[in-house]
Protein backbone atom coordinates (compact mmCIF):
# COMPACT_ATOMS: atom_id res chain seq x y z
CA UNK A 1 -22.91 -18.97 -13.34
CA UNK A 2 -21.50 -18.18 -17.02
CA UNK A 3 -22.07 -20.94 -19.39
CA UNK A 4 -19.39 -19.38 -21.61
CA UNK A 5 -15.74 -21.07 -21.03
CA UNK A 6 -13.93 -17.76 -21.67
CA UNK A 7 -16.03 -16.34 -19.22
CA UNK A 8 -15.74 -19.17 -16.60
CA UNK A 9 -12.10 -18.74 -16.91
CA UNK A 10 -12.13 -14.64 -16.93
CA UNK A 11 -13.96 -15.79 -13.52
CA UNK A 12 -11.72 -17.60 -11.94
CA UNK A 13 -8.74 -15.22 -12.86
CA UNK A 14 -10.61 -12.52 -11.46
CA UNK A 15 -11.03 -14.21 -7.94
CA UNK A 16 -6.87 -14.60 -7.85
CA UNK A 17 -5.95 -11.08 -8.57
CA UNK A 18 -9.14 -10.20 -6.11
CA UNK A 19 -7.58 -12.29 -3.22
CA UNK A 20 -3.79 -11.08 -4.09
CA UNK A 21 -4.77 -7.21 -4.68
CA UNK A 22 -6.96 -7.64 -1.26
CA UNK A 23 -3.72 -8.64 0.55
CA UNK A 24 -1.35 -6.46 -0.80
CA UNK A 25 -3.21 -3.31 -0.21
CA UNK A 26 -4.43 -5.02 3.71
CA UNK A 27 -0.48 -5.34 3.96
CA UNK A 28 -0.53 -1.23 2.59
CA UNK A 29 -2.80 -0.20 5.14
CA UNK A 30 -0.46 -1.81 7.82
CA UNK A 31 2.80 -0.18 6.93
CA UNK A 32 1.19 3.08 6.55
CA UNK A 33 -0.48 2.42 10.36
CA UNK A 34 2.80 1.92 11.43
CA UNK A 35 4.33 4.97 9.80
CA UNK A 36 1.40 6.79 11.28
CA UNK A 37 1.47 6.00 15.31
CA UNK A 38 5.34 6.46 15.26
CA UNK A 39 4.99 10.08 13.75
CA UNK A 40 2.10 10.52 15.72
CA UNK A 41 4.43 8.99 19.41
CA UNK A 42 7.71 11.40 18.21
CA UNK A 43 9.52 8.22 17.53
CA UNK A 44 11.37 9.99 14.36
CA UNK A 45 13.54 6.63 14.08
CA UNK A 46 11.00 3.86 13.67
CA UNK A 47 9.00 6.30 11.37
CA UNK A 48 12.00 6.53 9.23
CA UNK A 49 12.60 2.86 8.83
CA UNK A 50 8.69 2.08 8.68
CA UNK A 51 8.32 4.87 6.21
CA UNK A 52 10.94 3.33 4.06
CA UNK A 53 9.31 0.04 3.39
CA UNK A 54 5.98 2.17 3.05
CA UNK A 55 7.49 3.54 0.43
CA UNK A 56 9.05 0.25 -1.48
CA UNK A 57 5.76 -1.06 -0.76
CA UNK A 58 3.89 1.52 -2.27
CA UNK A 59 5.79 1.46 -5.35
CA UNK A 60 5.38 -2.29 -5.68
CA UNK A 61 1.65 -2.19 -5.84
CA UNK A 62 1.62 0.76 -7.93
CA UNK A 63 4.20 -1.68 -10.70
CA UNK A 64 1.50 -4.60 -10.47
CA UNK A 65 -1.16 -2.46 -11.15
CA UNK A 66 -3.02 -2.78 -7.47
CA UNK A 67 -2.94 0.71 -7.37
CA UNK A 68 -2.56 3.88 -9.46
CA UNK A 69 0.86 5.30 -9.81
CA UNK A 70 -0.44 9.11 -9.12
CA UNK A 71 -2.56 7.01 -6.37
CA UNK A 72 0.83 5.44 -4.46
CA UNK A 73 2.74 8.70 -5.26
CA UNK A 74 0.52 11.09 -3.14
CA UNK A 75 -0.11 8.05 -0.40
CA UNK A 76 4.07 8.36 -0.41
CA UNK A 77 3.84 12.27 -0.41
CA UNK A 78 1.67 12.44 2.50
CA UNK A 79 3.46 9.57 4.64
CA UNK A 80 6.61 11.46 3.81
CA UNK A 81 5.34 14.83 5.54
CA UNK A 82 3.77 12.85 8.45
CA UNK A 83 7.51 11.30 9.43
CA UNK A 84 8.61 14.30 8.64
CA UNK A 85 6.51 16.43 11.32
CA UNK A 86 8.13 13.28 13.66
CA UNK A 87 11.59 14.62 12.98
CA UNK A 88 10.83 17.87 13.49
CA UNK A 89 8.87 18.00 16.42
């Protein structure tokens, strides 16, 4: 354990943004899971309405710094031509 109070603190605000980025990119993994099976099941609806809060989602994190912007962009890019194959097929 630091003995340094700056460093104590740095600490403990590194545990919160641990804990929130951990959930926020748990909660990523979810939306793009549901993006995924209703491409994958031809159900061109629910992938367009999942894919859509993907999307806000994605650009969320990437605002608050979870995630790199180029990072959420091609994560968008490629959820984007997975509905898209849904649509289309």
């Amino acid at each position: 354990m630091a003995n340094i109070k700056s460093q104590i603190k740095r600490n403990r605000q590194n545990e919160r943004r641990r804990v929130r980025n951990k959930a926020i990119r748990t909660e990523l993994k979810t939306y793009t899971k549901k993006v995924r099976t209703a491409a994958a099941e031809g159900d061109a609806e629910n992938a367009g309405k999942d894919l859509a809060v993907a999307i806000r989602q994605l650009d969320k994190a990437a605002s608050k710094g979870v995630m790199h912007k180029r990072a959420a962009a091609r994560k968008k890019a490629r959820l984007s031509r997975a509905a898209g194959t849904a649509s289309a097929g």
